[in-house]
Each structure stands twice: as C-alpha cells, then as structure tokens.
Protein backbone atom coordinates (compact mmCIF):
# COMPACT_ATOMS: atom_id res chain seq x y z
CA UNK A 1 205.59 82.82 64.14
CA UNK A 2 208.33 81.05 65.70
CA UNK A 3 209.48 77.37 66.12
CA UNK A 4 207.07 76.54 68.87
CA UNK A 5 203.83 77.93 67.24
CA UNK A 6 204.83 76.13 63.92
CA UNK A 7 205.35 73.10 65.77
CA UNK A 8 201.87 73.23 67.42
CA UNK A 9 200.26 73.47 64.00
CA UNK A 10 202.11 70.38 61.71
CA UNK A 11 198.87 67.32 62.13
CA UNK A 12 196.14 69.49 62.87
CA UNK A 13 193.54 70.39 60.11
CA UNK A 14 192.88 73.43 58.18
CA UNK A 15 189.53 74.77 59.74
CA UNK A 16 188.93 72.10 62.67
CA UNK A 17 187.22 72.37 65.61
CA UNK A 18 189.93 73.29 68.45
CA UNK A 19 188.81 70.30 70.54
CA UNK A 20 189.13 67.94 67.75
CA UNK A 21 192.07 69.31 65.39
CA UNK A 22 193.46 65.89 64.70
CA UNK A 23 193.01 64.24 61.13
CA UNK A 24 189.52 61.65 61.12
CA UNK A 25 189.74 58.38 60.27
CA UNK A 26 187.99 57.76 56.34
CA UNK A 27 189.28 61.16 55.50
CA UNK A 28 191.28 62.20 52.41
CA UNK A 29 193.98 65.36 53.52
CA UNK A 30 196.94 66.93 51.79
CA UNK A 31 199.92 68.63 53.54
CA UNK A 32 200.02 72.19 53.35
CA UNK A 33 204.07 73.04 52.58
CA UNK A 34 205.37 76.31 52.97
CA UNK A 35 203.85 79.63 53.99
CA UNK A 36 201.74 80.77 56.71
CA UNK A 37 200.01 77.41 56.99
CA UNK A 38 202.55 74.96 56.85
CA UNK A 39 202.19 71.93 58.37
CA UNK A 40 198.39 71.92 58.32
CA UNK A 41 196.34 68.73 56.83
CA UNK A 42 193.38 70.28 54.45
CA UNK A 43 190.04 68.01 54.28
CA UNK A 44 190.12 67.08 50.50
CA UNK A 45 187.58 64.33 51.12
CA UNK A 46 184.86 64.56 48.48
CA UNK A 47 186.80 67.19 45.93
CA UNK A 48 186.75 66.35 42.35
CA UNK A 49 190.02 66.01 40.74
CA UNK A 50 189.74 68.96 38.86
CA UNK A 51 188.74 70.92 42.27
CA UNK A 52 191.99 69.36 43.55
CA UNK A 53 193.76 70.14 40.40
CA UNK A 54 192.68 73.97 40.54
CA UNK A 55 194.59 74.71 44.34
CA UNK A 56 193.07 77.13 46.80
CA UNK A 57 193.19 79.92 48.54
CA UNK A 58 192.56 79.91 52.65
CA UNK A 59 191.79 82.27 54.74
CA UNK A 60 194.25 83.35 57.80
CA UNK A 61 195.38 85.59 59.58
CA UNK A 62 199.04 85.03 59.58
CA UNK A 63 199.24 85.90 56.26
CA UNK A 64 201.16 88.84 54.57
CA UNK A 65 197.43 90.69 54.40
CA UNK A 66 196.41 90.30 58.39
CA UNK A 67 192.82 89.63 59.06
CA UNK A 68 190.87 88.12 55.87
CA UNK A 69 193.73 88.23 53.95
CA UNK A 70 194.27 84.72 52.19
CA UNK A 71 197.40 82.00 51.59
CA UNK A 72 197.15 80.47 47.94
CA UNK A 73 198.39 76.77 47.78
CA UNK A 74 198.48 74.62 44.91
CA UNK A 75 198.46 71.03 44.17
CA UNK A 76 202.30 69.53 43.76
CA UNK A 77 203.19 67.89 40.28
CA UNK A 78 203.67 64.36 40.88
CA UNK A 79 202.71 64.71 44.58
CA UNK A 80 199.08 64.38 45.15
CA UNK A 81 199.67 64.43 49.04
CA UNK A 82 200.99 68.02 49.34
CA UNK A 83 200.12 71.44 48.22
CA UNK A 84 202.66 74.01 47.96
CA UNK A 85 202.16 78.19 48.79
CA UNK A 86 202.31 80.26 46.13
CA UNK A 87 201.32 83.26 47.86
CA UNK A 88 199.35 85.55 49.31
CA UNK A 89 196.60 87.43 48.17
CA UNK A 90 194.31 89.96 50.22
C-alpha cells in the first residue's frame, strides 16, 4: 500500500458501508495504529470493557496472510482511544 491508499483509509470505519464510511454521530470508535489497518476508526459502541480490554482480530486482506487472513490489534495502556497491531494471524 502506498501513501495515497493509506491516506484514503485514516476516518473511515472498520467494516462500513462504502457510501457511508465516515464515523456516526452517538458512536463510540478507537483508532486503529499501525499495520494493515491503520488509520481506520473501529465501532466499539456497545462493547463491554472487558470485550474492549481483550483486543481483536479483523479480517483483511492486506494482511501478511492475503484473503481471510486477519490483523490482531489490542487496546493501548493508558489510551482507551487507540488500539495498536500486534500482528497477523491467518
């Protein structure tokens, strides 16, 4: 990916609809920092603190696994607004 493709992705959310892929108003997001995804908002409206606490892993393709392989991202210590990669796993 180079600059211009990771500069179309920084504001838009993990798994939006194309049309829409700006953050929504009365929704909770965290930054995704580093890796395949950077830049990307993820909808954490609704999660538990513990589900927040645990990280995730989302799917992409852009990933060092291709097609269904998955980017691991976990919650920042003293940072609740950003999760930082910690990988990839297939």
């Amino acid at each position: 990916m180079n600059g211009d493709d990771e500069q179309l992705l920084r504001g838009r959310v993990y798994g939006a609809d194309p049309g829409h892929p700006g953050p929504l108003p009365n929704r909770r997001y965290v930054e995704l920092v580093g890796g395949p995804l950077d830049g990307l908002l993820l909808d954490v409206t609704g999660w538990t603190p513990d589900g927040i606490g645990t990280g995730v892993a989302l799917m992409t393709d852009l990933g060092q696994f291709g097609p269904g392989g998955r980017a691991l991202y976990d919650p920042r210590p003293r940072d609740p607004t950003r999760f930082d990669w910690s990988g990839d796993c297939p």
